[in-house]
Each structure stands twice: as C-alpha cells, then as structure tokens.
PDB file of N, CA and C in Angstrom:
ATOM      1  N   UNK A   1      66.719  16.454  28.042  1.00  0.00           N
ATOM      2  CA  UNK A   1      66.990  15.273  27.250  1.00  0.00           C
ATOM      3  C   UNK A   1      68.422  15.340  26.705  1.00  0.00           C
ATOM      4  N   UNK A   2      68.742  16.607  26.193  1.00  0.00           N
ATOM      5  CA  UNK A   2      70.182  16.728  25.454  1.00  0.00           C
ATOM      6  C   UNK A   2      71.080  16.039  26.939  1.00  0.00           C
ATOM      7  N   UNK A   3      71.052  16.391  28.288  1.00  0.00           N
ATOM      8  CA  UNK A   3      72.274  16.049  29.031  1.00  0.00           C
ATOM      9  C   UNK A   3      72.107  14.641  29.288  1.00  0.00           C
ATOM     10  N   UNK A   4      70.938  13.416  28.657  1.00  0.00           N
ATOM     11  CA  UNK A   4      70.889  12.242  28.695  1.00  0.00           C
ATOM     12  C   UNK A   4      71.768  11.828  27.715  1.00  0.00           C
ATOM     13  N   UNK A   5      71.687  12.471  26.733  1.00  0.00           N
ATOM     14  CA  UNK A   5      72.146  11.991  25.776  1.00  0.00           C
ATOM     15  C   UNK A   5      74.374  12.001  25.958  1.00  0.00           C
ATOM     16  N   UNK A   6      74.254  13.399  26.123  1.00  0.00           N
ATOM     17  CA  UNK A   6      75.523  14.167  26.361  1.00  0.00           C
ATOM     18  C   UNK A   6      76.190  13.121  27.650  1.00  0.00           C
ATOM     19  N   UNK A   7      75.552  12.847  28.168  1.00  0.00           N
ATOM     20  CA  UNK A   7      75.748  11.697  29.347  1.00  0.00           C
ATOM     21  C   UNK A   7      76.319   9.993  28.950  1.00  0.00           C
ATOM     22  N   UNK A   8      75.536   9.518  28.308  1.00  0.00           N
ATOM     23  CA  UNK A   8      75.559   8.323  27.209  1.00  0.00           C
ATOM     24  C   UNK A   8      76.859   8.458  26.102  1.00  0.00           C
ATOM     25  N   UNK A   9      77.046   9.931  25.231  1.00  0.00           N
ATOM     26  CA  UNK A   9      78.133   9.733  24.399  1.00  0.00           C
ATOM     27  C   UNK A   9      79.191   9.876  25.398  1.00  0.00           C
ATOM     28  N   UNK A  10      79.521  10.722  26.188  1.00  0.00           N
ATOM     29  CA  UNK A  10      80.797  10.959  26.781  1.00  0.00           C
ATOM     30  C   UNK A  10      81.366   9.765  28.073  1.00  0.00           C
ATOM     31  N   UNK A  11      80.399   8.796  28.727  1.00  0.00           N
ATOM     32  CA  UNK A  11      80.523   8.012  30.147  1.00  0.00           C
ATOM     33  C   UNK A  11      80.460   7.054  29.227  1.00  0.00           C
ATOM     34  N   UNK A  12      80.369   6.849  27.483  1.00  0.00           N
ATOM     35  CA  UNK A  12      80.240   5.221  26.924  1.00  0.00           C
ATOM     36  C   UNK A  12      78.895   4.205  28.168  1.00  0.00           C
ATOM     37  N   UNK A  13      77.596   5.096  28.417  1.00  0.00           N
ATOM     38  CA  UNK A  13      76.760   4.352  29.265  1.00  0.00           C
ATOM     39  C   UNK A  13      75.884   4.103  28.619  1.00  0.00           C
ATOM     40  N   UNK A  14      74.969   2.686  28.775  1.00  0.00           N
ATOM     41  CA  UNK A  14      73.394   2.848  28.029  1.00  0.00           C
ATOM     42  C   UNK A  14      72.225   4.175  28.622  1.00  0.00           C
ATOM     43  N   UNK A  15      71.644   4.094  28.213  1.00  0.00           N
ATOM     44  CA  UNK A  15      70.361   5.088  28.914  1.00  0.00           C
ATOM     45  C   UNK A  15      69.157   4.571  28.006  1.00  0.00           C
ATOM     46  N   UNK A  16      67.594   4.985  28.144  1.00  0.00           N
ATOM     47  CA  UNK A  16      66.797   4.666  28.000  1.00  0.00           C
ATOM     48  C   UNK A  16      66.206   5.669  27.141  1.00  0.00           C
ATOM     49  N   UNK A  17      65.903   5.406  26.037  1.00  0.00           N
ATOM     50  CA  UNK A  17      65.309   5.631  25.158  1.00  0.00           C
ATOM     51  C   UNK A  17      64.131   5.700  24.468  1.00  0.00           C
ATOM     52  N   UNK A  18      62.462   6.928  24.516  1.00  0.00           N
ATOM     53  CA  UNK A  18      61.717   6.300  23.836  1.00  0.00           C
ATOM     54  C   UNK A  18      61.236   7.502  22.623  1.00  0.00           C
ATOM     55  N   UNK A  19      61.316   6.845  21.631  1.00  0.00           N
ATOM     56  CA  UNK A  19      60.779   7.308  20.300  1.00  0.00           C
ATOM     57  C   UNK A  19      59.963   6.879  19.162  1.00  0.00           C
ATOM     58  N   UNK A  20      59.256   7.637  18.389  1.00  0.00           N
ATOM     59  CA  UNK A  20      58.564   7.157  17.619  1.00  0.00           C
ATOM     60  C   UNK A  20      59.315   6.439  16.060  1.00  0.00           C
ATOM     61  N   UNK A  21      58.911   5.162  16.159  1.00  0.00           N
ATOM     62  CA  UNK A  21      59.313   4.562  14.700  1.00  0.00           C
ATOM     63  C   UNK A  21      59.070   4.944  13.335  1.00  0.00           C
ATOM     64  N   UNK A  22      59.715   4.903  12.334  1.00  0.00           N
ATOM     65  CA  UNK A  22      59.415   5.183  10.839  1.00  0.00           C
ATOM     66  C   UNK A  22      57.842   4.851  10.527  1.00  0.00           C
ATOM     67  N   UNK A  23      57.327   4.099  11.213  1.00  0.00           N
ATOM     68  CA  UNK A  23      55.823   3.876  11.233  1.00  0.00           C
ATOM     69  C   UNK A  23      55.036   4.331  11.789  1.00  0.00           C
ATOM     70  N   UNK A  24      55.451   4.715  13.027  1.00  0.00           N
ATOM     71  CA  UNK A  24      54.783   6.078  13.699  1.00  0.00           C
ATOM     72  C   UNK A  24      54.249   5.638  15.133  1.00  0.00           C
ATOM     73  N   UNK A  25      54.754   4.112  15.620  1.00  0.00           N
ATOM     74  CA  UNK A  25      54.761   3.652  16.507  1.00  0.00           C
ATOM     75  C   UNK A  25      55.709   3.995  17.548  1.00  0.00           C
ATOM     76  N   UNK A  26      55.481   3.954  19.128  1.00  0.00           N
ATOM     77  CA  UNK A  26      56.144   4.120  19.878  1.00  0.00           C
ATOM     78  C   UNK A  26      56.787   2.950  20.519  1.00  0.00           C
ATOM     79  N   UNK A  27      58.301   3.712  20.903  1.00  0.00           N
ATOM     80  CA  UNK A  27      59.484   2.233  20.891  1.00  0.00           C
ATOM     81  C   UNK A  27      60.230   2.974  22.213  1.00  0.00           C
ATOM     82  N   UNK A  28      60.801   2.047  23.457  1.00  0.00           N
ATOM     83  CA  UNK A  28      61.362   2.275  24.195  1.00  0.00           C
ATOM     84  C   UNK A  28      62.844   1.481  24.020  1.00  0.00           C
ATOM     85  N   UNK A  29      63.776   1.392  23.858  1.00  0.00           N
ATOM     86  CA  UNK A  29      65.125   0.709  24.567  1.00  0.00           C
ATOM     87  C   UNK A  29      66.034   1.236  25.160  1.00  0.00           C
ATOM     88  N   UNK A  30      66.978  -0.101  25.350  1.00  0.00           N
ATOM     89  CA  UNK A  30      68.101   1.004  26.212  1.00  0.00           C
ATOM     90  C   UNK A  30      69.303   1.086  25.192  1.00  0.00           C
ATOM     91  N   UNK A  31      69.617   2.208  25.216  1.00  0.00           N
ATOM     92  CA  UNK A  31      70.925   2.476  24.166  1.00  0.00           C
ATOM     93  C   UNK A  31      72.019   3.016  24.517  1.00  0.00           C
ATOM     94  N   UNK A  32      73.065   3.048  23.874  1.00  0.00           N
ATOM     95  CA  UNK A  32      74.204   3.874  24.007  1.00  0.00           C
ATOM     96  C   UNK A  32      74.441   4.597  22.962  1.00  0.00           C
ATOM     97  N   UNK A  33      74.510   5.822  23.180  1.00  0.00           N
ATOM     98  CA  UNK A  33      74.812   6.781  22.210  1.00  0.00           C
ATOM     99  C   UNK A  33      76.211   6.895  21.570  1.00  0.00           C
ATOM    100  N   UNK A  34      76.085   6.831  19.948  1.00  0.00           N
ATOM    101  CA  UNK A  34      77.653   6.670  19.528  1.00  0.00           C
ATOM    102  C   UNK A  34      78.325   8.039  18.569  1.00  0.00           C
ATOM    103  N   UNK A  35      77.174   9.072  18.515  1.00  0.00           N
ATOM    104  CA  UNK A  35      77.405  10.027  17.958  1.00  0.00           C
ATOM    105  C   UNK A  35      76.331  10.977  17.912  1.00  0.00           C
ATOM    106  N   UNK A  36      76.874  12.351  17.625  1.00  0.00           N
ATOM    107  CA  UNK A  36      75.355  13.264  17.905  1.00  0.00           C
ATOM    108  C   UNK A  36      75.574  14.577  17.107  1.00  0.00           C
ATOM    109  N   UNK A  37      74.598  14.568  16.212  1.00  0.00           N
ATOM    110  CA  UNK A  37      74.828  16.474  16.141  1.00  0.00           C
ATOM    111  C   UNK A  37      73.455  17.226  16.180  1.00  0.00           C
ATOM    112  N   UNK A  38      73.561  18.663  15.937  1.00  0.00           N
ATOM    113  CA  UNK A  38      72.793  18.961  16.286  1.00  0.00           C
ATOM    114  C   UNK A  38      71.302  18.849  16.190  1.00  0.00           C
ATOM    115  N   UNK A  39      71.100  17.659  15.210  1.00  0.00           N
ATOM    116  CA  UNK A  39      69.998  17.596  14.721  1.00  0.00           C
ATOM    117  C   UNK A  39      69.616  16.144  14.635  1.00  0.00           C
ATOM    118  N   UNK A  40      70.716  15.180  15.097  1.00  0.00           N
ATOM    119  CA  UNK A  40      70.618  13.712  14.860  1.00  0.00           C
ATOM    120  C   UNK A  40      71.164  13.010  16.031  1.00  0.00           C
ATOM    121  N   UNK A  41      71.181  12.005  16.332  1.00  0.00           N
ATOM    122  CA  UNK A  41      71.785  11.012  17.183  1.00  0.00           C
ATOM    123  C   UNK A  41      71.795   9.277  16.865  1.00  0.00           C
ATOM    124  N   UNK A  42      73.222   8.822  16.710  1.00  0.00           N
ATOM    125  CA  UNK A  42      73.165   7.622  16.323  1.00  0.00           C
ATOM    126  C   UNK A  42      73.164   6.756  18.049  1.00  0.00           C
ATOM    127  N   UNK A  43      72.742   5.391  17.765  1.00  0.00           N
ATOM    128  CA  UNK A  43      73.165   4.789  18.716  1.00  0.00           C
ATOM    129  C   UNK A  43      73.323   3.705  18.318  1.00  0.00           C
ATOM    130  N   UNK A  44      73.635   2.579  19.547  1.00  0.00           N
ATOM    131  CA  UNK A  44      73.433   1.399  19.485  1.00  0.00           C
ATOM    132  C   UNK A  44      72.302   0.671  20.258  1.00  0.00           C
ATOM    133  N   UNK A  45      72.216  -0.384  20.446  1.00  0.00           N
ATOM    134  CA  UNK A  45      70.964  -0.871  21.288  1.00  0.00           C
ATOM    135  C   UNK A  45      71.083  -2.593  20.793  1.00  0.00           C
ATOM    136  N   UNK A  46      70.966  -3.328  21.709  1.00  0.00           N
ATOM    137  CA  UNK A  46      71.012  -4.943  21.885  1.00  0.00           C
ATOM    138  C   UNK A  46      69.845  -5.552  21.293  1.00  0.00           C
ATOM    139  N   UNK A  47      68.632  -4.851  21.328  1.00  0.00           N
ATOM    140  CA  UNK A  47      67.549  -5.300  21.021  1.00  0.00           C
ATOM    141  C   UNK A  47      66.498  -4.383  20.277  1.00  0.00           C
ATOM    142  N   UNK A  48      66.417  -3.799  19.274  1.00  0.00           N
ATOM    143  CA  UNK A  48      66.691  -4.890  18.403  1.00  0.00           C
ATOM    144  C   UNK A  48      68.237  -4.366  18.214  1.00  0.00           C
ATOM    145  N   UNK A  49      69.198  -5.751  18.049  1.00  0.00           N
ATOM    146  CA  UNK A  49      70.348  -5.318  17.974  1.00  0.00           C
ATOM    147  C   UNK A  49      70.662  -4.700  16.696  1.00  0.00           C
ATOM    148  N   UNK A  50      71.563  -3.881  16.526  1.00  0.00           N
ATOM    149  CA  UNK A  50      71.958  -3.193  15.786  1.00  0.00           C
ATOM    150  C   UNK A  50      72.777  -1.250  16.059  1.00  0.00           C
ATOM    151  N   UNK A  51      72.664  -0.794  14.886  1.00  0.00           N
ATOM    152  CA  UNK A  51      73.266   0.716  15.357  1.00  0.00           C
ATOM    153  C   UNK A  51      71.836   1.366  14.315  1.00  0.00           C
ATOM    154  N   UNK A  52      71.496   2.376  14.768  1.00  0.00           N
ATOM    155  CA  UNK A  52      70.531   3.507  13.923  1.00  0.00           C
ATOM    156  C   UNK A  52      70.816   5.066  14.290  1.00  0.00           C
ATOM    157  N   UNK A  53      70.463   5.327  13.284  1.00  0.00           N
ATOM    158  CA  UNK A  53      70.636   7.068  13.201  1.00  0.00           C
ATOM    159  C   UNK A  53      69.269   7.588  13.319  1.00  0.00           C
ATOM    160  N   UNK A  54      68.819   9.080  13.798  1.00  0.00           N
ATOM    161  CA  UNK A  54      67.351   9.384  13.845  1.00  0.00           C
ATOM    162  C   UNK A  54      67.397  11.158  13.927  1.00  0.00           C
ATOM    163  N   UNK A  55      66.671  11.331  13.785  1.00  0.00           N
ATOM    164  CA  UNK A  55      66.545  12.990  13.825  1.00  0.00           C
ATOM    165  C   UNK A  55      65.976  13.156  15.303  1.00  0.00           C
ATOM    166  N   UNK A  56      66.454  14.182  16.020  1.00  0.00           N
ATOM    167  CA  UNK A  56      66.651  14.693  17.393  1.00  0.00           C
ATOM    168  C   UNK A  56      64.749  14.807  17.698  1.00  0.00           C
ATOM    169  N   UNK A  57      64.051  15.239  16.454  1.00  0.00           N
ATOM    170  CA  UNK A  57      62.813  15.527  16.799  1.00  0.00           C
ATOM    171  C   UNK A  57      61.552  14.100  16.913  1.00  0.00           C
ATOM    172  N   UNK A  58      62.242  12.897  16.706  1.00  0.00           N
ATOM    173  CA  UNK A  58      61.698  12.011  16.965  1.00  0.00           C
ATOM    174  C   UNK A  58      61.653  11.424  18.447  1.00  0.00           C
ATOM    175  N   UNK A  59      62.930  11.668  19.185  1.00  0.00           N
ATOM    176  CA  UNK A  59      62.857  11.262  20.541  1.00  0.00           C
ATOM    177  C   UNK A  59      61.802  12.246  21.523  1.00  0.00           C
ATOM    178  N   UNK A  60      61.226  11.399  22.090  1.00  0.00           N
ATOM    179  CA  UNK A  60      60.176  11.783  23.290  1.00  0.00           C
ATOM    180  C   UNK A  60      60.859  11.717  24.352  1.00  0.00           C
ATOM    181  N   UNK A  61      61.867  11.046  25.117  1.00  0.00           N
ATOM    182  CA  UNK A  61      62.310  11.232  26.432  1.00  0.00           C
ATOM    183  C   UNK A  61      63.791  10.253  26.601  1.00  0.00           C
ATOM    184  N   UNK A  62      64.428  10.438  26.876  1.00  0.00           N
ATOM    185  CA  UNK A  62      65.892  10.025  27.627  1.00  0.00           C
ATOM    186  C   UNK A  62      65.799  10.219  29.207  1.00  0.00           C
ATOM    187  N   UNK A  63      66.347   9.158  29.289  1.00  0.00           N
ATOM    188  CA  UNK A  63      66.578   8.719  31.316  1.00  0.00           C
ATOM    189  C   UNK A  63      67.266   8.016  31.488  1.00  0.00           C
ATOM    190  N   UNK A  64      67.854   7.660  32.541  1.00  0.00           N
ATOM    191  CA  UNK A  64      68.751   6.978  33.260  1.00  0.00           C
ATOM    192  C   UNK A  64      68.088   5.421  32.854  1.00  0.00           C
ATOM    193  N   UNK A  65      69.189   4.112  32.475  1.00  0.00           N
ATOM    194  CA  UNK A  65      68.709   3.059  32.576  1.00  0.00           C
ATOM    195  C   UNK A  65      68.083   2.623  34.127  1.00  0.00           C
ATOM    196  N   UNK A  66      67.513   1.424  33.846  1.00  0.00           N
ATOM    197  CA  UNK A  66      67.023   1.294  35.266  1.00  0.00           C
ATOM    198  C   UNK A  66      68.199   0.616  35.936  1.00  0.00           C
ATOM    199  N   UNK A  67      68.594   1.255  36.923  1.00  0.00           N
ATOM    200  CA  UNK A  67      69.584   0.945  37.825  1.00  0.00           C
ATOM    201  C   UNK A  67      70.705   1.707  37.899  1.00  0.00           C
ATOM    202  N   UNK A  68      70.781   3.002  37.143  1.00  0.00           N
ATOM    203  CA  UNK A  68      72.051   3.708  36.885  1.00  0.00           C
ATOM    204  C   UNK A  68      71.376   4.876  37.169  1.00  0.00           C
ATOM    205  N   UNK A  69      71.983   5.700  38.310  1.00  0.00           N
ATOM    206  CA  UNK A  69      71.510   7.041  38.744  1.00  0.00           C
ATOM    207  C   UNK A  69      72.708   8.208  38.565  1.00  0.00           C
ATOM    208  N   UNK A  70      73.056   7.382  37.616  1.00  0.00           N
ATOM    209  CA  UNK A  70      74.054   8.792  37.039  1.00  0.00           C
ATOM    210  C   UNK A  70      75.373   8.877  37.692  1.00  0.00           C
ATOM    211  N   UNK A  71      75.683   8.553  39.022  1.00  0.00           N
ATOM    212  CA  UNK A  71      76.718   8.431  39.485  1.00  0.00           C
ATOM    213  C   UNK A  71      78.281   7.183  38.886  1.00  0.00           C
ATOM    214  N   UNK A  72      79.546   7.946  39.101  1.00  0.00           N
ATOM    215  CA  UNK A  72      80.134   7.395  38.553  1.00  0.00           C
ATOM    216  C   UNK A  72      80.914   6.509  39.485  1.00  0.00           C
TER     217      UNK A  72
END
C-alpha cells in the first residue's frame, strides 16, 4: 500500500482509495495524495470534493485508478 501511495505523492497521479469513515463506514475514491508521514496521509479527491487528512491505520487498500497501470 505504502508504494501506492509513494506513487500518487511523487507522479502528482490519482489512485484508488478505500477506507473506513469517522463513522466506521466503508468509503472507496479516487485520490491524489498531497502529503504523507509516517503515520498520516492527506489527499485530495473530487468527490466528495475536498482535501482530508487520516491516520495510515484507517486505509484498507490503495491501487491503481481504473485505467492507469502505473506506467509512465
């Protein structure tokens, strides 16, 4: 998951995102990562639009958007 992410801050690419909400619901989008440390990751995302910050232990999985296989 970290080289999805590491992928997203450094190529400025979206990738796919799914994690659990402050409510404890599960949420998929596609985001771009705008900052990261070792314990957090901010992004952005169109829908719901906006930027959020989250703790590293909430994300369940990072992947390639659909249609982007990583190649540059």
């Amino acid at each position: 998951m970290e080289r999805f992410l590491r992928y997203s801050l450094e190529k400025q690419r979206p990738i796919r995102l799914i994690f659990y909400t402050d409510e404890g619901k599960m949420k998929q989008v596609n985001a771009q990562v705008t900052a990261m440390t070792e314990t957090s990751v901010a992004f952005t995302c169109l829908r719901p639009k906006g930027t959020f910050e989250m703790e590293k232990s909430r994300l369940l999985s990072a992947d390639y958007k659909r249609g982007d296989e990583g190649q540059d």
